[in-house]
N, C-alpha and C. Protein backbone atom coordinates (compact mmCIF):
# COMPACT_ATOMS: atom_id res chain seq x y z
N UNK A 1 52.96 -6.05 -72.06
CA UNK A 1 53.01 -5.63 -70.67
C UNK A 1 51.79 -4.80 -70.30
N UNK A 2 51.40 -3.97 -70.96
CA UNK A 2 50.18 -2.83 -70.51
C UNK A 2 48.95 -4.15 -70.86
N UNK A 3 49.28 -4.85 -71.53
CA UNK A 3 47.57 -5.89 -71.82
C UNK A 3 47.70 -6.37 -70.49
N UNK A 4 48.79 -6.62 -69.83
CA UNK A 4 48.70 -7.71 -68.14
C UNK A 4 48.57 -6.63 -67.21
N UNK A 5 48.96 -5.40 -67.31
CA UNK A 5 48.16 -4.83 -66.58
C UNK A 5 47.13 -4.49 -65.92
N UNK A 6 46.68 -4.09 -67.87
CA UNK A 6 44.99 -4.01 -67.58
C UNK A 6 44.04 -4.96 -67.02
N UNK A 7 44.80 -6.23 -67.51
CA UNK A 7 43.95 -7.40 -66.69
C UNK A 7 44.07 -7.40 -65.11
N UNK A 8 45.31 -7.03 -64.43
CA UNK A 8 45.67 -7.07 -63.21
C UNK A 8 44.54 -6.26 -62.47
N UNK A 9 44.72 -4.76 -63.02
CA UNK A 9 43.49 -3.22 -62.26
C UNK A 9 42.31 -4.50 -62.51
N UNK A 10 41.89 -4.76 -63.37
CA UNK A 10 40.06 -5.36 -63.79
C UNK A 10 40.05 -6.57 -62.65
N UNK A 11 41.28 -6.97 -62.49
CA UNK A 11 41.06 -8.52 -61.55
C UNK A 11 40.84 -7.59 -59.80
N UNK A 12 41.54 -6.74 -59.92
CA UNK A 12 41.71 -5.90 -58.46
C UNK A 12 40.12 -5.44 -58.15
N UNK A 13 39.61 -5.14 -59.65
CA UNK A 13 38.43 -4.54 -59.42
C UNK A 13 37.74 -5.21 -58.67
N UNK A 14 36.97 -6.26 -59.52
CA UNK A 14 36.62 -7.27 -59.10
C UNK A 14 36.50 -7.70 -57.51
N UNK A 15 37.86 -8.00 -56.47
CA UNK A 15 38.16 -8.38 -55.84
C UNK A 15 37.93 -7.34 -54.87
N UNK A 16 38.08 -5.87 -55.20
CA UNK A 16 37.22 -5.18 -54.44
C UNK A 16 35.33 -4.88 -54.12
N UNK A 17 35.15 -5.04 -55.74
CA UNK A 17 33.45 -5.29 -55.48
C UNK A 17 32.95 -6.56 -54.75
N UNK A 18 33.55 -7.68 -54.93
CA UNK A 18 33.50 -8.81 -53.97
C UNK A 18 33.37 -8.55 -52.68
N UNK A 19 34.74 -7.74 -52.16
CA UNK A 19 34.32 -7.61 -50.70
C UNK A 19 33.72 -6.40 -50.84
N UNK A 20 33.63 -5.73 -51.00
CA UNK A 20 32.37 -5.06 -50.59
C UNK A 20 30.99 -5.76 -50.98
N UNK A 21 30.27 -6.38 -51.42
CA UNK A 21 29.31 -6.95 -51.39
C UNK A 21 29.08 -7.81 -50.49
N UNK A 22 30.48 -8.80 -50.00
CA UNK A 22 30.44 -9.16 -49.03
C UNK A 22 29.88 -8.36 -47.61
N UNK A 23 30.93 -7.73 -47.65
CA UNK A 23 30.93 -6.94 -46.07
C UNK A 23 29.31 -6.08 -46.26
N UNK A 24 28.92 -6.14 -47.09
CA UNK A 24 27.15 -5.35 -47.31
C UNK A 24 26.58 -6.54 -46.53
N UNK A 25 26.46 -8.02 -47.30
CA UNK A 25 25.56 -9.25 -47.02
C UNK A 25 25.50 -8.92 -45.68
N UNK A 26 27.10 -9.01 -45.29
CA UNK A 26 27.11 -9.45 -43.34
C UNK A 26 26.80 -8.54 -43.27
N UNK A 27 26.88 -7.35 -42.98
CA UNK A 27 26.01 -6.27 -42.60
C UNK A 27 25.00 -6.07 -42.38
N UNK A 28 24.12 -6.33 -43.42
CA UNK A 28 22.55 -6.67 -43.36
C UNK A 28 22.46 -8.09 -42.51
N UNK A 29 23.08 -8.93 -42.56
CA UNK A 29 22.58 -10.42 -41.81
C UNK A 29 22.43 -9.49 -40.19
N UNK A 30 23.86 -8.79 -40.17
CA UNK A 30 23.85 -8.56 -38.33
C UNK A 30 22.86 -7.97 -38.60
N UNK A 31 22.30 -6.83 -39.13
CA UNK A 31 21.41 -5.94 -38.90
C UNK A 31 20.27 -6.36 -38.39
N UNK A 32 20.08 -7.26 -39.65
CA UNK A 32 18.22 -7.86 -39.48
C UNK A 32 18.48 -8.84 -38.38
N UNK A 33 19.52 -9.57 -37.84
CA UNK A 33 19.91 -10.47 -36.70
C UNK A 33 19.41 -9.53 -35.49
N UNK A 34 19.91 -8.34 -35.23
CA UNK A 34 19.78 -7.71 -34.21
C UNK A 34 17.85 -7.23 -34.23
N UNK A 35 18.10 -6.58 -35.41
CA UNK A 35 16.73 -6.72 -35.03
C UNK A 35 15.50 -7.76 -34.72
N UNK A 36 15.71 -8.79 -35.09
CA UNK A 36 15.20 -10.13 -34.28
C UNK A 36 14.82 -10.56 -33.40
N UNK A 37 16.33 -9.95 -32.73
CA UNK A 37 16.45 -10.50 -31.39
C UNK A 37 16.03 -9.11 -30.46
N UNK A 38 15.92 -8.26 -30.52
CA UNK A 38 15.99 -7.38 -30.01
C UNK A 38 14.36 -6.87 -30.02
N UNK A 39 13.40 -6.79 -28.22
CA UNK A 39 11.97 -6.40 -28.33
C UNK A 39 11.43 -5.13 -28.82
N UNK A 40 10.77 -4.65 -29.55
CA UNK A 40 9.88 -3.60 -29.83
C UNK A 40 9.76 -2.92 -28.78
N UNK A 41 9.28 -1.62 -28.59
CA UNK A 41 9.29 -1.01 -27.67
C UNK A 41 8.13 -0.93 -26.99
N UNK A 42 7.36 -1.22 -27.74
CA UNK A 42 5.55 -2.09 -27.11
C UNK A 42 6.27 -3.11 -26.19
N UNK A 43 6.71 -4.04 -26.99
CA UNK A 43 7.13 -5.56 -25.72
C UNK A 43 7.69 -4.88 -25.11
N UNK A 44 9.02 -3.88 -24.75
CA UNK A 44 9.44 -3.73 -23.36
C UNK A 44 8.51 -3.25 -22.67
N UNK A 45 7.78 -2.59 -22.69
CA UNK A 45 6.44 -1.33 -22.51
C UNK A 45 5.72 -2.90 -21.70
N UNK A 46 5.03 -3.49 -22.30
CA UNK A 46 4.42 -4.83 -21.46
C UNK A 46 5.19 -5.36 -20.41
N UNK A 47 6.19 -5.67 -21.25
CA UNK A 47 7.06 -6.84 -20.49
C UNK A 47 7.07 -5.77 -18.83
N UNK A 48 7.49 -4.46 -18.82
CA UNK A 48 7.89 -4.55 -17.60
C UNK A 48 6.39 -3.70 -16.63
N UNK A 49 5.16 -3.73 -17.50
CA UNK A 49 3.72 -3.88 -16.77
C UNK A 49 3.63 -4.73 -16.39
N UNK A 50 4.30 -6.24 -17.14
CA UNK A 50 3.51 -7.44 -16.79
C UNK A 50 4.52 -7.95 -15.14
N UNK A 51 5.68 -7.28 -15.60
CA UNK A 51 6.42 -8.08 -14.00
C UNK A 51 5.72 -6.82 -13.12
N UNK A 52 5.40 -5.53 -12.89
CA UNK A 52 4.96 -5.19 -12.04
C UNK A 52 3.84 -5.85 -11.25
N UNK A 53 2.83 -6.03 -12.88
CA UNK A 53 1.21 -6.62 -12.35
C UNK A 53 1.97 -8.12 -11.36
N UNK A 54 2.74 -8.61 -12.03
CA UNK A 54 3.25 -9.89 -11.40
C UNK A 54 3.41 -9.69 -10.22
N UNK A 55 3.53 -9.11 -9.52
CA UNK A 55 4.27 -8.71 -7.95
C UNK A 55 3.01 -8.64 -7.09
N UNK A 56 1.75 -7.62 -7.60
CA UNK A 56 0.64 -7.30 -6.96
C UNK A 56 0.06 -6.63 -7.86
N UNK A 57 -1.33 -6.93 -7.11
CA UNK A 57 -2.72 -6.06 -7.79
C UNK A 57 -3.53 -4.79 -7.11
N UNK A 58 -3.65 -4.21 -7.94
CA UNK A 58 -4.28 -3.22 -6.67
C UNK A 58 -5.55 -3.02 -7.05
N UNK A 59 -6.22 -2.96 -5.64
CA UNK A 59 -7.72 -2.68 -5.97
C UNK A 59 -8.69 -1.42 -5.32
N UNK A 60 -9.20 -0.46 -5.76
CA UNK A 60 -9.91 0.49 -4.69
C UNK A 60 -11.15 0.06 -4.30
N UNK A 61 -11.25 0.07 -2.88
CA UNK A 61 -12.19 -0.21 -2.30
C UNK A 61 -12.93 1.00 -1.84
N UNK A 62 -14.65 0.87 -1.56
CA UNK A 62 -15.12 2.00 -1.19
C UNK A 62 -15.94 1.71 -0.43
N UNK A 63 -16.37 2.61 0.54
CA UNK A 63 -17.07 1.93 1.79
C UNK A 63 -17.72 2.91 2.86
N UNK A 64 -18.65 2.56 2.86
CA UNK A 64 -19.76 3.32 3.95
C UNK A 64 -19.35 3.46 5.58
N UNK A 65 -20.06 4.22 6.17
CA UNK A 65 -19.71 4.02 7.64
C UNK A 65 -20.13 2.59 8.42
N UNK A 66 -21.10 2.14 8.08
CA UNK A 66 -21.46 0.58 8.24
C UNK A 66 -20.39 -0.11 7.74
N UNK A 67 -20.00 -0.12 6.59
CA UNK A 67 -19.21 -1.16 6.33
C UNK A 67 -17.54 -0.65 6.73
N UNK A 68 -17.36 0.05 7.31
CA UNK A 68 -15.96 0.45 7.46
C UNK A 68 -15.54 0.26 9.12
N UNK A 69 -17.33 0.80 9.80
CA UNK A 69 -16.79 0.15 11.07
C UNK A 69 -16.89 -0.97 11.35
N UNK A 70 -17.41 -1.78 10.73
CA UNK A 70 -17.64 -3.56 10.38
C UNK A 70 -15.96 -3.61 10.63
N UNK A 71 -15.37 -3.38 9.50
CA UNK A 71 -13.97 -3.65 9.18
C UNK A 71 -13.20 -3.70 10.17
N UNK A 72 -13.14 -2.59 10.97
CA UNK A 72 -12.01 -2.24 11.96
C UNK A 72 -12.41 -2.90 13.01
N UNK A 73 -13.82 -2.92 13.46
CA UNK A 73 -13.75 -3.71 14.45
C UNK A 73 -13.61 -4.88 14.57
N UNK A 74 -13.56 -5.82 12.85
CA UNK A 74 -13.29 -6.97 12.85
C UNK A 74 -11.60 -7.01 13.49
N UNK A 75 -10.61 -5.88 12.73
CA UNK A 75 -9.47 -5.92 13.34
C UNK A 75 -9.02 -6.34 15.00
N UNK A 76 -10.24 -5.43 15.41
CA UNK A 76 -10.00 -4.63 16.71
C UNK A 76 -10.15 -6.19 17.79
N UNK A 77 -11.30 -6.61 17.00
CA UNK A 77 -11.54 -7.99 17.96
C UNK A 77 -10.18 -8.64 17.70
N UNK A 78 -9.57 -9.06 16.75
CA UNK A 78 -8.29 -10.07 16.47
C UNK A 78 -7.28 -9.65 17.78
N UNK A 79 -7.17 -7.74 17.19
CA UNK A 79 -6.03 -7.78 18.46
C UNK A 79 -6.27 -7.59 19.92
N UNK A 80 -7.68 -7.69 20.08
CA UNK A 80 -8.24 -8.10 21.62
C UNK A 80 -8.17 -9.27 22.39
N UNK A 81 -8.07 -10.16 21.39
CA UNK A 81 -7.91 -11.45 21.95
C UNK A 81 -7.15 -11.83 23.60
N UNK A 82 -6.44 -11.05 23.55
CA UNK A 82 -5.20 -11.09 24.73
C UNK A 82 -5.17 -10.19 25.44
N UNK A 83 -6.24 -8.75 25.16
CA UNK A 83 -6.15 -8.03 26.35
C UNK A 83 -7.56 -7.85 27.12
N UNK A 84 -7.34 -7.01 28.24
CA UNK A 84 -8.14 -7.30 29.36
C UNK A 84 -9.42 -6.25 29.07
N UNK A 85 -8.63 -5.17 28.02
CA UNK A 85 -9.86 -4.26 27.50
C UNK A 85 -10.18 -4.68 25.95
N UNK A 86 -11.69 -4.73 26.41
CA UNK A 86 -12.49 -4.76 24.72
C UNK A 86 -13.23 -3.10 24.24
N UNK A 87 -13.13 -3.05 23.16
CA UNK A 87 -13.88 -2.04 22.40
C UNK A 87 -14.23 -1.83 21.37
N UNK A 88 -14.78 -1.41 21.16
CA UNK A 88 -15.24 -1.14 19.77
C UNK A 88 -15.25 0.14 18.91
N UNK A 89 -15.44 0.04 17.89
CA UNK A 89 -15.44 1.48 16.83
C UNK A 89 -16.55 1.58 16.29
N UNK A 90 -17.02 2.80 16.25
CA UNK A 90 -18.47 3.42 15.59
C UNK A 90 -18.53 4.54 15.09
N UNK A 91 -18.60 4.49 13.74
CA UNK A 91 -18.46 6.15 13.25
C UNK A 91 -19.77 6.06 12.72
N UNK A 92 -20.24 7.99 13.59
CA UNK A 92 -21.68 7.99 13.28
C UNK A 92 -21.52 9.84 12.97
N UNK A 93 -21.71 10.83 13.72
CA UNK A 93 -21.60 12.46 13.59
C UNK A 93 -19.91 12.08 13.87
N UNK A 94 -19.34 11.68 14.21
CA UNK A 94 -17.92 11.36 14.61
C UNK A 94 -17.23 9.98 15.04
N UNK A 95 -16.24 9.88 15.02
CA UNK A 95 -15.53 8.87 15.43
C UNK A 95 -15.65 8.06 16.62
N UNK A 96 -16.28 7.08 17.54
CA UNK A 96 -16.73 6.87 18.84
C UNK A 96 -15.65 5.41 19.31
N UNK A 97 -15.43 5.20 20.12
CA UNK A 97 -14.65 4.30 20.79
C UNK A 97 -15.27 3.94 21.50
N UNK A 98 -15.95 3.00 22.20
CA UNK A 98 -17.08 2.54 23.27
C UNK A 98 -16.32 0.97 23.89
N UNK A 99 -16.17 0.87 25.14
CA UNK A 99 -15.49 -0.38 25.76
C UNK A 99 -16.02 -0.41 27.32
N UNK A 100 -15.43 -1.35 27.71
CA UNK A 100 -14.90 -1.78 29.06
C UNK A 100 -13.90 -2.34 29.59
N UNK A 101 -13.87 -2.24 30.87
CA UNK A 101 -12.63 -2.39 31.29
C UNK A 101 -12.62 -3.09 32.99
N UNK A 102 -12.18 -3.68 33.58
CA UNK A 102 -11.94 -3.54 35.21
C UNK A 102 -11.29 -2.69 35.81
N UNK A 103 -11.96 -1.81 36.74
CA UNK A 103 -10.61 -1.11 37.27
C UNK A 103 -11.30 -1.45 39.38
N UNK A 104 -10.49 -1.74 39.63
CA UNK A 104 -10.37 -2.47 41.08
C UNK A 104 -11.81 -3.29 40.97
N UNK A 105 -11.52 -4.10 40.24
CA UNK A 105 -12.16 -5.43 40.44
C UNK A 105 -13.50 -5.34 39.69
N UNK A 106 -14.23 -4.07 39.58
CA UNK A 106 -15.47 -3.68 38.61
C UNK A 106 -15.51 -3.61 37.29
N UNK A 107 -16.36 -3.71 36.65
CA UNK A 107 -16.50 -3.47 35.14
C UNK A 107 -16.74 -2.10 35.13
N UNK A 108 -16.21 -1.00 34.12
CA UNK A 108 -16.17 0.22 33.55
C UNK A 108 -16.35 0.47 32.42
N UNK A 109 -17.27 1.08 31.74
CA UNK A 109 -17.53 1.71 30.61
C UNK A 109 -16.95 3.11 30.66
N UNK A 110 -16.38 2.85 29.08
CA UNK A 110 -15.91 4.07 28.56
C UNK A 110 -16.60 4.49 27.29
N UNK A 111 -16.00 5.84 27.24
CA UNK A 111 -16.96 6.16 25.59
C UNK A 111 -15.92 7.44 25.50
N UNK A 112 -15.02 7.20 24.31
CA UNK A 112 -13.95 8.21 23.47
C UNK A 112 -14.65 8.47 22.49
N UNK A 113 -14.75 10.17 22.18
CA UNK A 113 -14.94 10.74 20.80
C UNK A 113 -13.90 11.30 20.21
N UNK A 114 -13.73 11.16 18.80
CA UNK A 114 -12.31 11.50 18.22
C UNK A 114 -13.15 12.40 16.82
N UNK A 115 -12.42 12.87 16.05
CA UNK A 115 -12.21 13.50 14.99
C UNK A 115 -11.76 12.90 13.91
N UNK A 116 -11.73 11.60 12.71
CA UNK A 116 -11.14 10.79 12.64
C UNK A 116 -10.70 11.41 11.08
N UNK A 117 -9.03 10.89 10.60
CA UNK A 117 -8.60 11.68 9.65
C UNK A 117 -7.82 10.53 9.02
N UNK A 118 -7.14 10.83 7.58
CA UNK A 118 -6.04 9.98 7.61
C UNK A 118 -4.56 10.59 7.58
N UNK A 119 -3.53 10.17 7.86
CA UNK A 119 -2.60 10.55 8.31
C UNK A 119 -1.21 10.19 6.27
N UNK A 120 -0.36 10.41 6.29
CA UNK A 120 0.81 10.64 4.93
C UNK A 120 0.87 9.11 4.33
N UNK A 121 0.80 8.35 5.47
CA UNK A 121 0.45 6.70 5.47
C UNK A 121 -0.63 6.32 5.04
N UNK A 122 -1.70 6.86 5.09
CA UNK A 122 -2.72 6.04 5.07
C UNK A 122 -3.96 5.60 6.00
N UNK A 123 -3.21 5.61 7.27
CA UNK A 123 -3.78 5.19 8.70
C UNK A 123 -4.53 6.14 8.75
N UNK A 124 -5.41 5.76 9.37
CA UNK A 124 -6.73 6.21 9.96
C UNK A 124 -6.24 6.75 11.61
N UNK A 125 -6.81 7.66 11.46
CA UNK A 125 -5.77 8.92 13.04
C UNK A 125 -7.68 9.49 13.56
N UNK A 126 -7.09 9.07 14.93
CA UNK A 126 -8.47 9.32 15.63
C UNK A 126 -8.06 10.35 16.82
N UNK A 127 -8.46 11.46 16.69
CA UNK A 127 -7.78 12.79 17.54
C UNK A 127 -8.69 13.23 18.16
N UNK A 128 -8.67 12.29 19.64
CA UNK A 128 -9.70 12.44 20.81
C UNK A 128 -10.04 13.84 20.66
N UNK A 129 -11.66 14.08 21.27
CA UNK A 129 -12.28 15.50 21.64
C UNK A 129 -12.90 15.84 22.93
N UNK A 130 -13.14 14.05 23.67
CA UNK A 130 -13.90 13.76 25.10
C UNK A 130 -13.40 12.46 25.17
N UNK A 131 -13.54 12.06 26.29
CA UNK A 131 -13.49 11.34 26.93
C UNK A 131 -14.89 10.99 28.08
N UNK A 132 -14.91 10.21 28.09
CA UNK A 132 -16.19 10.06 29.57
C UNK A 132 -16.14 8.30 30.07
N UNK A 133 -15.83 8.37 31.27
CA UNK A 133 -15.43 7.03 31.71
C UNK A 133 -16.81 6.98 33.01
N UNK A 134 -17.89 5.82 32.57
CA UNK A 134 -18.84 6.13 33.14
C UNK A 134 -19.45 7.20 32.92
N UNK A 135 -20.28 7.87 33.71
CA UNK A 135 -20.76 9.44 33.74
C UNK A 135 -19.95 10.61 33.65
N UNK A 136 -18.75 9.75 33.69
CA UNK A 136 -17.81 11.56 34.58
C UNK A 136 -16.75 11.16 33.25
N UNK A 137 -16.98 12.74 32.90
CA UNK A 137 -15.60 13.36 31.91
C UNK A 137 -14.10 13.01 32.39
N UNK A 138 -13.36 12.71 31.67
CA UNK A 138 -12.02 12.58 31.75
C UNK A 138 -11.18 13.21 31.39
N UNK A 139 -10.10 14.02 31.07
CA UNK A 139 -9.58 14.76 30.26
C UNK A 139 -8.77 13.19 29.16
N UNK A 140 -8.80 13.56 28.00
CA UNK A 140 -8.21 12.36 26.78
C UNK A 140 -7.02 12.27 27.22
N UNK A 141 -5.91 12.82 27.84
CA UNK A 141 -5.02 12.53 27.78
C UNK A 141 -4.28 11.31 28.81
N UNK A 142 -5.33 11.54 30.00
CA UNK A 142 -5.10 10.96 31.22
C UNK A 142 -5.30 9.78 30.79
N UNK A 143 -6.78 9.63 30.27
CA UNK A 143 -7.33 8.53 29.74
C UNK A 143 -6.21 7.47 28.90
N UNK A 144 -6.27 7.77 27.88
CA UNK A 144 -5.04 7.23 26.67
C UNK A 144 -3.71 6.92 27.21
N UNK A 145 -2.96 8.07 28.76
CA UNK A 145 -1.41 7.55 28.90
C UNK A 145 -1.98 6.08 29.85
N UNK A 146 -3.50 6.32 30.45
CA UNK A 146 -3.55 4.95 31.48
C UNK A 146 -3.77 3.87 30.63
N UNK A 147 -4.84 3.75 29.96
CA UNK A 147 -4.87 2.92 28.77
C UNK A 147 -3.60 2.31 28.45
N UNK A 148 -2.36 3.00 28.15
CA UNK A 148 -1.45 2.69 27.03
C UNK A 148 -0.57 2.26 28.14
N UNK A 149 -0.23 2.27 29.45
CA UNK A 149 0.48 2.03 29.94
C UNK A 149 0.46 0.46 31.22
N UNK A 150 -1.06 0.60 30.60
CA UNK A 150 -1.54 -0.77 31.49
C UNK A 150 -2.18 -1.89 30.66
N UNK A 151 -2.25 -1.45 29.79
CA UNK A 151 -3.27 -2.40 28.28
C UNK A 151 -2.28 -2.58 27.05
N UNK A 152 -2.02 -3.72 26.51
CA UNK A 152 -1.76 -3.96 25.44
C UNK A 152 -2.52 -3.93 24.03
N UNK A 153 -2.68 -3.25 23.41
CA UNK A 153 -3.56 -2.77 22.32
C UNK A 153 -3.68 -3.56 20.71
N UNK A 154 -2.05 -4.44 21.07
CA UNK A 154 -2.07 -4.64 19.94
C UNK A 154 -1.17 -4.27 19.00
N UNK A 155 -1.10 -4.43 17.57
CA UNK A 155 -0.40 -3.59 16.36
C UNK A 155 -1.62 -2.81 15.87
N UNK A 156 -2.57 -3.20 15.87
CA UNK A 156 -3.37 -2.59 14.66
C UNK A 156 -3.46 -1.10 15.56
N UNK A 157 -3.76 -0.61 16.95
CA UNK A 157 -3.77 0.27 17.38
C UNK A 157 -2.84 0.74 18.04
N UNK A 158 -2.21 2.33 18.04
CA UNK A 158 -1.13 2.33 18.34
C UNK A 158 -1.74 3.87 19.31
N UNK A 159 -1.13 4.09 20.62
CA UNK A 159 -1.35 5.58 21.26
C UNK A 159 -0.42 6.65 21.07
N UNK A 160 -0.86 8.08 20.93
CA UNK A 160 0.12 8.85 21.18
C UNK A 160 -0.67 9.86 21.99
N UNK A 161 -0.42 9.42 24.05
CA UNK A 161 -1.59 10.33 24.84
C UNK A 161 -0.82 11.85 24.56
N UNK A 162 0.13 11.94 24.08
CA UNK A 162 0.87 13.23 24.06
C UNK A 162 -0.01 14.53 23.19
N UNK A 163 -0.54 13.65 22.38
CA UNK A 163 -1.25 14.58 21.43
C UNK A 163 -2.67 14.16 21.60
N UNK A 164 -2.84 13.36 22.67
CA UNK A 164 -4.40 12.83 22.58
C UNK A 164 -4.95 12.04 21.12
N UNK A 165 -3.99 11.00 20.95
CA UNK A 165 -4.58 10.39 19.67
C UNK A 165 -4.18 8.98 19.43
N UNK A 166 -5.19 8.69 18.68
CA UNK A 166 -5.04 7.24 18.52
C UNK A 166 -4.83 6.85 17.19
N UNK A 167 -4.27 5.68 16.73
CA UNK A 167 -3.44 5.65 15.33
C UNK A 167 -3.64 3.93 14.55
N UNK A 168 -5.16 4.06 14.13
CA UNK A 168 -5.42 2.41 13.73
C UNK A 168 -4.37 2.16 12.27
N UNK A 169 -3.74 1.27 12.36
CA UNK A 169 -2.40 0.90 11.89
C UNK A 169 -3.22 -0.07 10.86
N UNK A 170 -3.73 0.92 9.17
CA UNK A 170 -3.79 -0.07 8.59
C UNK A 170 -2.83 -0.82 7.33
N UNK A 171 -1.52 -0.75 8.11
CA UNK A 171 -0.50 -1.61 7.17
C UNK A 171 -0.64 -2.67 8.08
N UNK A 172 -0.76 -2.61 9.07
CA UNK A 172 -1.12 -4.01 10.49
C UNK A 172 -2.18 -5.12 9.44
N UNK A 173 -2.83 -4.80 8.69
CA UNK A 173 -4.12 -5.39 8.02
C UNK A 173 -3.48 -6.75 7.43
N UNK A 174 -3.44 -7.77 7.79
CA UNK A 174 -3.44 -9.26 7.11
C UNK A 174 -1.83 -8.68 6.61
N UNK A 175 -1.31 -8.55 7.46
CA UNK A 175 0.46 -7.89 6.94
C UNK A 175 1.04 -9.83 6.19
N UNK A 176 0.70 -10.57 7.07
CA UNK A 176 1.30 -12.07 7.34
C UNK A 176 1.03 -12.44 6.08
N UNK A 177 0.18 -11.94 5.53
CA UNK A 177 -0.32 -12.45 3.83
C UNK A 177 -0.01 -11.53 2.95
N UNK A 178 0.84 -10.13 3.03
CA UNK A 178 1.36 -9.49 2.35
C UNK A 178 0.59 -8.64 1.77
N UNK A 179 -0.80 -8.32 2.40
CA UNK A 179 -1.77 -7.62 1.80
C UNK A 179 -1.15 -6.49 2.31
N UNK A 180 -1.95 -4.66 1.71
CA UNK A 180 -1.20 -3.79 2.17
C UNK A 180 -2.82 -3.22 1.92
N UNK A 181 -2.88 -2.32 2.79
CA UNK A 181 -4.19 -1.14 3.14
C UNK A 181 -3.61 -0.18 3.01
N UNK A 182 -4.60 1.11 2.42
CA UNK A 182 -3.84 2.29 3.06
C UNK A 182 -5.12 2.83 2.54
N UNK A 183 -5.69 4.70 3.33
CA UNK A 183 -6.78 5.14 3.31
C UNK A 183 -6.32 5.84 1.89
N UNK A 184 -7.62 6.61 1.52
CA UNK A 184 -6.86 7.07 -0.39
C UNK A 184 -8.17 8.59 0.32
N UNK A 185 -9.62 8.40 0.88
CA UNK A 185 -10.53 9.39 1.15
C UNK A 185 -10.88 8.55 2.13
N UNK A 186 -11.07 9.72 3.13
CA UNK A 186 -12.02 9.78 4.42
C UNK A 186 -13.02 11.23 4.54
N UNK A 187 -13.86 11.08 4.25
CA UNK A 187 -14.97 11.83 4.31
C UNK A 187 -16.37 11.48 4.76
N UNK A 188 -16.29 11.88 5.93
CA UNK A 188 -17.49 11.41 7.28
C UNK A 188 -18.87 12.40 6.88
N UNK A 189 -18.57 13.35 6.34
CA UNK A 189 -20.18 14.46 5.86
C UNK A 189 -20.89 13.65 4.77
N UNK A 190 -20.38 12.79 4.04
CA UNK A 190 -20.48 12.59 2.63
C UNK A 190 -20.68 10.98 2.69
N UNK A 191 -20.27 10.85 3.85
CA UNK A 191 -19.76 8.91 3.84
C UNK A 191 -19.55 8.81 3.13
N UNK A 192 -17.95 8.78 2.63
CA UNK A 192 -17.20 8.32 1.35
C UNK A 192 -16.19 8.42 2.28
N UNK A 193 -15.35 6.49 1.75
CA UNK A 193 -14.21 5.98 2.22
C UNK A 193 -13.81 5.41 1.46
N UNK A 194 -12.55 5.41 0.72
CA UNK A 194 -12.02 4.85 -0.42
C UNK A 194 -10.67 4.38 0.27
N UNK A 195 -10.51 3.51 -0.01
CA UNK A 195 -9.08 2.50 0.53
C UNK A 195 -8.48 1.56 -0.74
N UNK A 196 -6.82 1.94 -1.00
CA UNK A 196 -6.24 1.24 -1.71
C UNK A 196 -5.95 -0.26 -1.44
N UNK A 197 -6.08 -1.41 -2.22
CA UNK A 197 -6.19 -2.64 -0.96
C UNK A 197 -4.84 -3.57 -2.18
N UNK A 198 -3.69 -3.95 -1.73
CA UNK A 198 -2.49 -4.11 -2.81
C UNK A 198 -2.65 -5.35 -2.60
N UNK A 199 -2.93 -6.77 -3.36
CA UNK A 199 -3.20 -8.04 -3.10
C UNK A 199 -1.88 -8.82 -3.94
N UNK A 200 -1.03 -9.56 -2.96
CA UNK A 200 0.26 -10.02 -3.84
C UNK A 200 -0.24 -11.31 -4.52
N UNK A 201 -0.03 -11.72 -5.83
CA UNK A 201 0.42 -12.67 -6.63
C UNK A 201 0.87 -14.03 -6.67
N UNK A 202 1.35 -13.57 -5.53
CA UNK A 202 2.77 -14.77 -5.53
C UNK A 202 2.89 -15.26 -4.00
């Protein structure tokens, strides 16, 4: 009886080192399984640069007073197309607005000087200082509520005669193509203009 014993404990043994060696194998299979399947922390680190870059690119642009009033007034013409006043932009000691207009049946020249800044957006904020319509001074405000209330300007330009200011809208910029503008430096002493320019992908 104690000899079938002993064989019984030694067979039990056995049957316990079995499974446990077992349950080790699978253990390690899931282990190294998971790790397999599962990305490094570099690949997530890419993977979710690469869907950002995927979406859009961004590029800084930098740009002189020549080439910046090039720019806007390329805008300025698009959203002129349809109204009765044309003008233009010129930054030289300051911000200049120069146009015409009809008023009872004549052609009128104007000439706005602004202060030009950028605003939490981005936009380029032009914060009249004169006005002069023809020879004779205007006060900016008069100017800008007649302007805004008889002229269609557009998106790219937007008025606020309340504060005497004008507000070139550059998220307005090629919006239809998903491009996005926004100012990053405006510095008129220095001519330095740096603009973020976000170009989509897709």
């Amino acid at each position: 009886m104690a000899e079938k014993r002993a064989q019984a404990k030694q067979i039990n043994y056995w049957k316990w080192a079995f499974a446990i060696l077992l349950a080790l194998v699978i253990a390690t299979v899931l282990f190294i399984g998971h790790k397999l399947t599962t990305p490094s922390v570099d690949q997530t680190r890419i993977s979710q640069q690469t869907k950002q870059v995927d979406k859009n690119v961004d590029l800084d642009v930098s740009m002189n007073k020549q080439q910046l009033s090039a720019m806007i007034n390329y805008y300025l013409r698009k959203s002129q197309k349809k109204s009765k006043i044309k003008y233009r932009f010129i930054l030289d000691k300051s911000a200049i607005l120069m146009g015409t207009t009809k008023v009872l049946g004549s052609n009128v020249s104007f000439t706005l000087y602004a202060k030009p800044s950028l605003d939490a957006k981005g936009n380029i904020v032009l914060d009249a200082k004169s006005v002069s319509v023809g020879s004779l001074n205007v006060p900016a405000n008069f100017v800008l509520r007649y302007v805004k209330n008889n002229y269609d300007l557009g998106k790219f330009a937007t008025i606020d005669y309340k504060k005497s200011r004008i507000i070139l809208n550059l998220a307005q910029v090629s919006a239809k193509q998903g491009i996005k503008v926004n100012g990053q430096k405006f510095d008129l002493k220095q001519n330095e203009f740096l603009f973020n320019v976000a170009l989509p992908l897709k």
